[in-house]
PDB file of N, CA and C in Angstrom:
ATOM      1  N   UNK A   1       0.814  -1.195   0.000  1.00  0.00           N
ATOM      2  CA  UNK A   1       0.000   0.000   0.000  1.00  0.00           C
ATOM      3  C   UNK A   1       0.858   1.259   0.000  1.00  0.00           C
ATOM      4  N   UNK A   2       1.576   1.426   1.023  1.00  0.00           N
ATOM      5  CA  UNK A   2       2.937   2.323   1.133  1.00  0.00           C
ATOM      6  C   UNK A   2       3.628   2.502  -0.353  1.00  0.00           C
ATOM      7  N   UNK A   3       4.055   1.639  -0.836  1.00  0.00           N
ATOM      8  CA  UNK A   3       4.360   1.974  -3.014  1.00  0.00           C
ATOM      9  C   UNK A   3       3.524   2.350  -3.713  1.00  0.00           C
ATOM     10  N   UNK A   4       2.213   1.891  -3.494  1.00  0.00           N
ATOM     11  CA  UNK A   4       1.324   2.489  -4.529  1.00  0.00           C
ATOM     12  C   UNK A   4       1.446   4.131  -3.987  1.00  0.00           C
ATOM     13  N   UNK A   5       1.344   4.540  -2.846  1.00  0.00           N
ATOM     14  CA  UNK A   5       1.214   5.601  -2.464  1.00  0.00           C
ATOM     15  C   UNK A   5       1.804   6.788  -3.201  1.00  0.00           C
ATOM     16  N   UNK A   6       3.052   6.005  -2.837  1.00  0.00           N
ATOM     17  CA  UNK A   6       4.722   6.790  -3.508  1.00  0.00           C
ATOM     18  C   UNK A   6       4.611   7.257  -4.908  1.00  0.00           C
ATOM     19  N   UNK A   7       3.830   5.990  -5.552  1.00  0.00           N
ATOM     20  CA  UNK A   7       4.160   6.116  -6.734  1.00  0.00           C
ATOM     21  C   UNK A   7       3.161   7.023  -7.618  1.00  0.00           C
ATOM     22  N   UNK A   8       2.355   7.811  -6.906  1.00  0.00           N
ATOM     23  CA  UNK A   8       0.889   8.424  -7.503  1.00  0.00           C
ATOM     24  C   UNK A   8       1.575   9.807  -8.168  1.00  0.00           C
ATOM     25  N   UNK A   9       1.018  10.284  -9.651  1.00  0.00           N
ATOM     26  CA  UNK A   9       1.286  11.769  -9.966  1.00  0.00           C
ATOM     27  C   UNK A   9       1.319  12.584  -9.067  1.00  0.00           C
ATOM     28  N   UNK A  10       0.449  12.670  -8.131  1.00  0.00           N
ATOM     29  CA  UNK A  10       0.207  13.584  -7.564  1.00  0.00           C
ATOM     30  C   UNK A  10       1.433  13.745  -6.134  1.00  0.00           C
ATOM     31  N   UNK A  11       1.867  12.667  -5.665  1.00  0.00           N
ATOM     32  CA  UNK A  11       3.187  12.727  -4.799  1.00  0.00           C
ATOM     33  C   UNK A  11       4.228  13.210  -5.521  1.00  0.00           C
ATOM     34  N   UNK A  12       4.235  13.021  -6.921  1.00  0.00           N
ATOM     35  CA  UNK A  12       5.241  12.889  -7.566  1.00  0.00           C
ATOM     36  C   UNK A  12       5.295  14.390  -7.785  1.00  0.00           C
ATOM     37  N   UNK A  13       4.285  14.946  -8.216  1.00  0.00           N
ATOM     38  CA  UNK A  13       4.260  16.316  -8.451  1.00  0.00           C
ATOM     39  C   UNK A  13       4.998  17.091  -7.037  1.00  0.00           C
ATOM     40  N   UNK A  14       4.044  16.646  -5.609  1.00  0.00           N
ATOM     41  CA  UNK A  14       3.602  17.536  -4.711  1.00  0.00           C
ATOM     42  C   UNK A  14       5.972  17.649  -4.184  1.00  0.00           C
ATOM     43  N   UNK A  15       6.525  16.286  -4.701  1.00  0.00           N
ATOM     44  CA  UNK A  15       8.272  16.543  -4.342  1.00  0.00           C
ATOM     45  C   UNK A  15       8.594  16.948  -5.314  1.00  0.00           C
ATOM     46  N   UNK A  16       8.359  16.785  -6.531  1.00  0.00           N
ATOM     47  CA  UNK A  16       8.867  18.310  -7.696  1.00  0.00           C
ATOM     48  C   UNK A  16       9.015  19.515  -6.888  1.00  0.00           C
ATOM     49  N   UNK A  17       7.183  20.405  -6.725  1.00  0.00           N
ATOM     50  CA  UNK A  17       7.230  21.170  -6.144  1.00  0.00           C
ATOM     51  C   UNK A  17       7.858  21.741  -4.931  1.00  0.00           C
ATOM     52  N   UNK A  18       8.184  20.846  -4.201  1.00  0.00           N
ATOM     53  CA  UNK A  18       8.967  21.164  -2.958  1.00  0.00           C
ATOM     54  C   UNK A  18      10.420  21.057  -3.365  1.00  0.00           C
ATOM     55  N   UNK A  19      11.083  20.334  -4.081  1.00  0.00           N
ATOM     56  CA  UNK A  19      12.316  20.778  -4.664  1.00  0.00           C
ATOM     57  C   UNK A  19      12.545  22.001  -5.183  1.00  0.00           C
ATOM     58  N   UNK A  20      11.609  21.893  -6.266  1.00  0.00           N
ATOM     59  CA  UNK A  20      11.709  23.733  -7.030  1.00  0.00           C
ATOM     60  C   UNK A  20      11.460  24.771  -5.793  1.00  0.00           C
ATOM     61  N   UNK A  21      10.857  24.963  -4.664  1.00  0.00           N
ATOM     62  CA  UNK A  21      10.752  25.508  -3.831  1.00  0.00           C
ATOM     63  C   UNK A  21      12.068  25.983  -2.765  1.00  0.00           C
ATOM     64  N   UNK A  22      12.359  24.483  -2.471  1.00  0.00           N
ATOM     65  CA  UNK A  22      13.830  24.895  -1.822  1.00  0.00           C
ATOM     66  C   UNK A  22      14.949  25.509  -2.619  1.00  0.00           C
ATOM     67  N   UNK A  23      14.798  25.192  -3.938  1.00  0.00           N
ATOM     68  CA  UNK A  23      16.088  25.784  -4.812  1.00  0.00           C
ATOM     69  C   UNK A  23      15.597  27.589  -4.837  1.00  0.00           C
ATOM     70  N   UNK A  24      14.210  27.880  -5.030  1.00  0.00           N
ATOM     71  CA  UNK A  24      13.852  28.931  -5.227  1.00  0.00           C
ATOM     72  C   UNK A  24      14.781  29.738  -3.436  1.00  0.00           C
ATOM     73  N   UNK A  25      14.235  29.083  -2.646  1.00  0.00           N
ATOM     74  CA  UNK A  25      14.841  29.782  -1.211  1.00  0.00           C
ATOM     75  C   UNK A  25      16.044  29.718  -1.061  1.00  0.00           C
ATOM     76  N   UNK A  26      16.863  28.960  -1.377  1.00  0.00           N
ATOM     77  CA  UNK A  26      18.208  28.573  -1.634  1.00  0.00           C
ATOM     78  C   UNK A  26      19.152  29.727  -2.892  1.00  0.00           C
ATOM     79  N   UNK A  27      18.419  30.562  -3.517  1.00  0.00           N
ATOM     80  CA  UNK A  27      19.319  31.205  -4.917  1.00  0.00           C
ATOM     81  C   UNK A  27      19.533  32.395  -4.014  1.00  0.00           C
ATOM     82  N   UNK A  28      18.543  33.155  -3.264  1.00  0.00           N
ATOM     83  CA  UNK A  28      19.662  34.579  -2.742  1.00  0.00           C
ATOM     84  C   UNK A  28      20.646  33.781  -2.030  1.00  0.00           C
ATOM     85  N   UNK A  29      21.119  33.315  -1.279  1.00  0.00           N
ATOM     86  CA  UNK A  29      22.198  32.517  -0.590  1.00  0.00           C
ATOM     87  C   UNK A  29      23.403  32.969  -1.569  1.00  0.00           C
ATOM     88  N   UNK A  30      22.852  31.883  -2.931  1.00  0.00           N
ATOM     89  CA  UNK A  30      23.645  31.415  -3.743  1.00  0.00           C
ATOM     90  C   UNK A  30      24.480  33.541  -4.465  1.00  0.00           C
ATOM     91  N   UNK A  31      23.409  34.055  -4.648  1.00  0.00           N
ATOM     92  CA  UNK A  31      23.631  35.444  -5.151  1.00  0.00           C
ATOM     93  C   UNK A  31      24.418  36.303  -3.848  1.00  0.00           C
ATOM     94  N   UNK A  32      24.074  35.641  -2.902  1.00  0.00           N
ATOM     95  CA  UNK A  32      25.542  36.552  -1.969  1.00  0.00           C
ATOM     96  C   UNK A  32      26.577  36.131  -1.896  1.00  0.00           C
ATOM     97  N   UNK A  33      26.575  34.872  -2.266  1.00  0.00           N
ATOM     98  CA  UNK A  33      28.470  34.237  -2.694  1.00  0.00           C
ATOM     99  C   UNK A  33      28.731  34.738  -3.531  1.00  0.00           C
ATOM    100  N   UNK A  34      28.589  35.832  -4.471  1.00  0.00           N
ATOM    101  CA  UNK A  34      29.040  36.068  -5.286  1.00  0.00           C
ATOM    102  C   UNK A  34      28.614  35.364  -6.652  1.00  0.00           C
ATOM    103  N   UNK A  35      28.298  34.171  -7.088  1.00  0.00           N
ATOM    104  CA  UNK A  35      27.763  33.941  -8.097  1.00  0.00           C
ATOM    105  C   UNK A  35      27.015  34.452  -9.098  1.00  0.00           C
ATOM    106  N   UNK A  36      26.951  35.204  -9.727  1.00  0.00           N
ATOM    107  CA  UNK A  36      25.978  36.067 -10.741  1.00  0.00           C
ATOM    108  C   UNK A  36      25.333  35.400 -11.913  1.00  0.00           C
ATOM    109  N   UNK A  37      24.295  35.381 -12.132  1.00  0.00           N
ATOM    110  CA  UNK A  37      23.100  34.451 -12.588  1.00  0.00           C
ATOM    111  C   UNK A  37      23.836  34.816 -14.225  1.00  0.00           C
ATOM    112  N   UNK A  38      24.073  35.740 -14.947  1.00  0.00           N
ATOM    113  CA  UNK A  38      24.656  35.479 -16.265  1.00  0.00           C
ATOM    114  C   UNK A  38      26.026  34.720 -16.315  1.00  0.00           C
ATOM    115  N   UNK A  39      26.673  34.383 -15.429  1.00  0.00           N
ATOM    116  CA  UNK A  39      27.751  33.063 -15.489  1.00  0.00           C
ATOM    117  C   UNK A  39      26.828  31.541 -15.183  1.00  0.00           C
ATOM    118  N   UNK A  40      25.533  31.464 -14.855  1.00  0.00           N
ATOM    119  CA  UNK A  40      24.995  29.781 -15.003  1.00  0.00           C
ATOM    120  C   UNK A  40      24.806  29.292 -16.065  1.00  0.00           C
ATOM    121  N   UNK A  41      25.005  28.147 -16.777  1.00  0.00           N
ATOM    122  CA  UNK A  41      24.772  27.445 -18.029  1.00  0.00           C
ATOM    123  C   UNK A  41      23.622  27.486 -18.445  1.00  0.00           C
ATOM    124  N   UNK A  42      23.313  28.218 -19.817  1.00  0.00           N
ATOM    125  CA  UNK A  42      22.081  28.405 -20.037  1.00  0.00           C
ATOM    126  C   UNK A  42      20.915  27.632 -20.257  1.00  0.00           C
ATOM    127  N   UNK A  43      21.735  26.159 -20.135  1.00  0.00           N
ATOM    128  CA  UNK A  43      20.237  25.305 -19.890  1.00  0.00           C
ATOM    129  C   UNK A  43      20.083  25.142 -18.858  1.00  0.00           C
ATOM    130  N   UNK A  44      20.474  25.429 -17.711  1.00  0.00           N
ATOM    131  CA  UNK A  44      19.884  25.560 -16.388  1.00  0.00           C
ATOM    132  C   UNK A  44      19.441  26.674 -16.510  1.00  0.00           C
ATOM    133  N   UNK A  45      19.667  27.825 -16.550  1.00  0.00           N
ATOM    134  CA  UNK A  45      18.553  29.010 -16.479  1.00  0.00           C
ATOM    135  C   UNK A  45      19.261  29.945 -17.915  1.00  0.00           C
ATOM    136  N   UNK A  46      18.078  30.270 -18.366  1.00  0.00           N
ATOM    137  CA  UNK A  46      18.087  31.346 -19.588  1.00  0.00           C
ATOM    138  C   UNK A  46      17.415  32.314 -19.141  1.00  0.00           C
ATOM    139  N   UNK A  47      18.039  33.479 -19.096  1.00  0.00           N
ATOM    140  CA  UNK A  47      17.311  34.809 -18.656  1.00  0.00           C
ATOM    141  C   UNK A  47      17.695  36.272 -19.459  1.00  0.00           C
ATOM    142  N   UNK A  48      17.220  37.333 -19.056  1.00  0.00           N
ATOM    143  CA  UNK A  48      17.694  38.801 -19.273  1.00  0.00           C
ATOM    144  C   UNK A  48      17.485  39.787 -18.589  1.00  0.00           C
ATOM    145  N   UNK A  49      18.173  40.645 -18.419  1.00  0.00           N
ATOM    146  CA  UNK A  49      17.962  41.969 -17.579  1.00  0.00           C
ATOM    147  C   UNK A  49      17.334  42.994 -18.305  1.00  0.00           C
ATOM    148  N   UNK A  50      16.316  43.400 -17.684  1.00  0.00           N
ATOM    149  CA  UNK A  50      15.624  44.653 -17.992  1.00  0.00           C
ATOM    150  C   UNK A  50      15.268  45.793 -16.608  1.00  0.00           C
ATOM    151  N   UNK A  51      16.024  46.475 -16.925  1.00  0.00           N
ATOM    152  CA  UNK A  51      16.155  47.601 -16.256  1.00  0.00           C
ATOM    153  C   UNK A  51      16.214  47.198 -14.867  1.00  0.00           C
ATOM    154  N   UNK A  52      17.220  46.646 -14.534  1.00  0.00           N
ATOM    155  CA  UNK A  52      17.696  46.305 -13.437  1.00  0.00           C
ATOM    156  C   UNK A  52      16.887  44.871 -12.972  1.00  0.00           C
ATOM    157  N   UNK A  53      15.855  44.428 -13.693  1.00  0.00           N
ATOM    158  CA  UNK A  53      15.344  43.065 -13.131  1.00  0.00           C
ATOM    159  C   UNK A  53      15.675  41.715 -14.062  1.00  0.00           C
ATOM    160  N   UNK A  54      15.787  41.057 -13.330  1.00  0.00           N
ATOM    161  CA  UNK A  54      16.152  39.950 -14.174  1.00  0.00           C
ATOM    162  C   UNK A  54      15.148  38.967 -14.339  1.00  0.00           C
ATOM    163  N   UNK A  55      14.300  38.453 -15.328  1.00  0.00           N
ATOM    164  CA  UNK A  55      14.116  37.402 -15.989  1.00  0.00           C
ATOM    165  C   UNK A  55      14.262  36.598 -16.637  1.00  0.00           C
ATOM    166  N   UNK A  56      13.982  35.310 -16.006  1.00  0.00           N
ATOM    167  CA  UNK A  56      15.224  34.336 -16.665  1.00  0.00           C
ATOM    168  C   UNK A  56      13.687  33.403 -16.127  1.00  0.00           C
ATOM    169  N   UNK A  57      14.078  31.734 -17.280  1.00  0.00           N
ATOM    170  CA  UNK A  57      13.004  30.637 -17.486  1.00  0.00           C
ATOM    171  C   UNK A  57      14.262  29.554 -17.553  1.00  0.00           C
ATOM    172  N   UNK A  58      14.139  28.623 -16.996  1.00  0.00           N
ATOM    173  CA  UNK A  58      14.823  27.107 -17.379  1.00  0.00           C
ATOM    174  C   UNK A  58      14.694  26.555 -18.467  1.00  0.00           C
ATOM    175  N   UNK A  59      15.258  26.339 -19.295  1.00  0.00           N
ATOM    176  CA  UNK A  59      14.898  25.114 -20.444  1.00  0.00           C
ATOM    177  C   UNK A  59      14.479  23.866 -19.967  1.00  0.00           C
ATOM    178  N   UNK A  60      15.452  23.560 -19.157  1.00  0.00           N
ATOM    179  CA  UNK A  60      15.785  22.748 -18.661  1.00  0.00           C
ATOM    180  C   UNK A  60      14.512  21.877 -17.956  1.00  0.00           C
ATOM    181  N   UNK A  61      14.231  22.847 -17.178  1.00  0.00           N
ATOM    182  CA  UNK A  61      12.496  22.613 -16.145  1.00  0.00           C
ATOM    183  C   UNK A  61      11.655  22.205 -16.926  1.00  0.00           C
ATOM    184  N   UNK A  62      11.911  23.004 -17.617  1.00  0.00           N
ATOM    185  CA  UNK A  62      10.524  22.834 -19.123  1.00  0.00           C
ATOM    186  C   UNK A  62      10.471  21.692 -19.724  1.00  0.00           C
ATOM    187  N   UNK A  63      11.689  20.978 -20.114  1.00  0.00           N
ATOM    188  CA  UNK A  63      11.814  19.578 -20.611  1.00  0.00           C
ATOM    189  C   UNK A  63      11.583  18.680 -20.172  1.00  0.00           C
ATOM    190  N   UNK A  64      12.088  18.327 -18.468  1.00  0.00           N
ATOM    191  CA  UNK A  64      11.731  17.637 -17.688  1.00  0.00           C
ATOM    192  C   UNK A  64      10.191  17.918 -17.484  1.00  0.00           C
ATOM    193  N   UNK A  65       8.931  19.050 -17.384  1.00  0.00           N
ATOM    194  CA  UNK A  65       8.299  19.397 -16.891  1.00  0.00           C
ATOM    195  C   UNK A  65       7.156  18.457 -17.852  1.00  0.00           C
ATOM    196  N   UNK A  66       7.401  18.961 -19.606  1.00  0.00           N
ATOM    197  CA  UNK A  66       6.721  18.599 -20.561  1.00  0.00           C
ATOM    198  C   UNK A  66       6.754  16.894 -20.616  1.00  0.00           C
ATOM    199  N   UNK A  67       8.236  15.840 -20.441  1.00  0.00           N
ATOM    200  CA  UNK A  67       8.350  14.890 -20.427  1.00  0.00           C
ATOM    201  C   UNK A  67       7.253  13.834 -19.135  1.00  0.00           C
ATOM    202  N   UNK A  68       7.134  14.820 -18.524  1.00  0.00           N
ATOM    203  CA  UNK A  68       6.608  14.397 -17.176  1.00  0.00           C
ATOM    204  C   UNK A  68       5.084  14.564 -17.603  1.00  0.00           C
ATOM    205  N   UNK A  69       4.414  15.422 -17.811  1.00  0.00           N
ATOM    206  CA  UNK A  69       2.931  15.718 -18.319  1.00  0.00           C
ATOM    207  C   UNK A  69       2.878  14.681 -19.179  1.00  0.00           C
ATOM    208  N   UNK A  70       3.469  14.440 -20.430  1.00  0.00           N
ATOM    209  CA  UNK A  70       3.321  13.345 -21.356  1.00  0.00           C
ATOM    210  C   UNK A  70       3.174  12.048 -20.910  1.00  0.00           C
ATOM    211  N   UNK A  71       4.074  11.772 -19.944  1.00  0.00           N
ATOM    212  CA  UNK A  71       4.705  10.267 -19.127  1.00  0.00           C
ATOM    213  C   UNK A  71       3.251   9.993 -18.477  1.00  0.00           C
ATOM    214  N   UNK A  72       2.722  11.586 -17.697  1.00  0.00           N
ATOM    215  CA  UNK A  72       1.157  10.819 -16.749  1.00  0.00           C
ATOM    216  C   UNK A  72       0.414  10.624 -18.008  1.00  0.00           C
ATOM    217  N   UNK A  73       0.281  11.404 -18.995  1.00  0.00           N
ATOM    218  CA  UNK A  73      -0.944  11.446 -19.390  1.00  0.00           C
ATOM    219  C   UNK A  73      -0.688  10.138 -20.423  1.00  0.00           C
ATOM    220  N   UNK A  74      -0.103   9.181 -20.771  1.00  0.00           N
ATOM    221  CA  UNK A  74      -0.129   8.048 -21.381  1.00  0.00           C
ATOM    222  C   UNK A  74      -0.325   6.906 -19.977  1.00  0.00           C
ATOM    223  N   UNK A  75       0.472   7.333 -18.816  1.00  0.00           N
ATOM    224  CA  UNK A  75       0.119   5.868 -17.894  1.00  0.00           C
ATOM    225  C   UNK A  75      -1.357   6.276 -17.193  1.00  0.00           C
ATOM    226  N   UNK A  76      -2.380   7.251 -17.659  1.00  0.00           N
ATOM    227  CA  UNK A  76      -3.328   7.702 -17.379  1.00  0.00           C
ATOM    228  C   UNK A  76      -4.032   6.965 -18.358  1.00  0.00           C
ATOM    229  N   UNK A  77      -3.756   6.765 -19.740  1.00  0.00           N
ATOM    230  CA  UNK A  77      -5.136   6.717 -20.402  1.00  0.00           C
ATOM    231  C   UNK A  77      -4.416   4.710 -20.836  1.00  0.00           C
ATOM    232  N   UNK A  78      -3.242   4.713 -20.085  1.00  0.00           N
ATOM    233  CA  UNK A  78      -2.788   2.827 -20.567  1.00  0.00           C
ATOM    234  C   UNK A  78      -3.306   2.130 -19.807  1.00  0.00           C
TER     235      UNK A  78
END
């Protein structure tokens, strides 16, 4: 019972989300070491500055994100 549990979209989602969460709380840290977000590899984050703000999107997230939607929605309808 405990595996089936584990193994549901919706767990699966709910530790995505809490990963992306801690990394989100975890980047000023990372921005007071000195690290500056236009030296990260741009498939981990792709971004730009506009007028002093930065926006930036993952490729990266996105691939994993889209692969993952596809993955439920076939062991959904198999």
């Amino acid at each position: 019972m405990l595996g089936k549990e584990i193994l549901s979209p919706l767990m699966l989602l709910g530790i995505m989300l809490m990963m992306v969460g801690a990394i989100l709380l975890i980047l000023p840290l990372i921005a007071r070491m000195g690290i500056r977000l236009e030296e990260v590899h741009p498939l981990i984050l792709l971004g730009k500055r506009f007028d002093g703000v930065y926006i930036g999107t993952s490729p990266l997230l996105i691939i994993i994100m889209a692969a993952l939607y596809i993955a439920f929605l076939l062991l959904r309808r198999g």
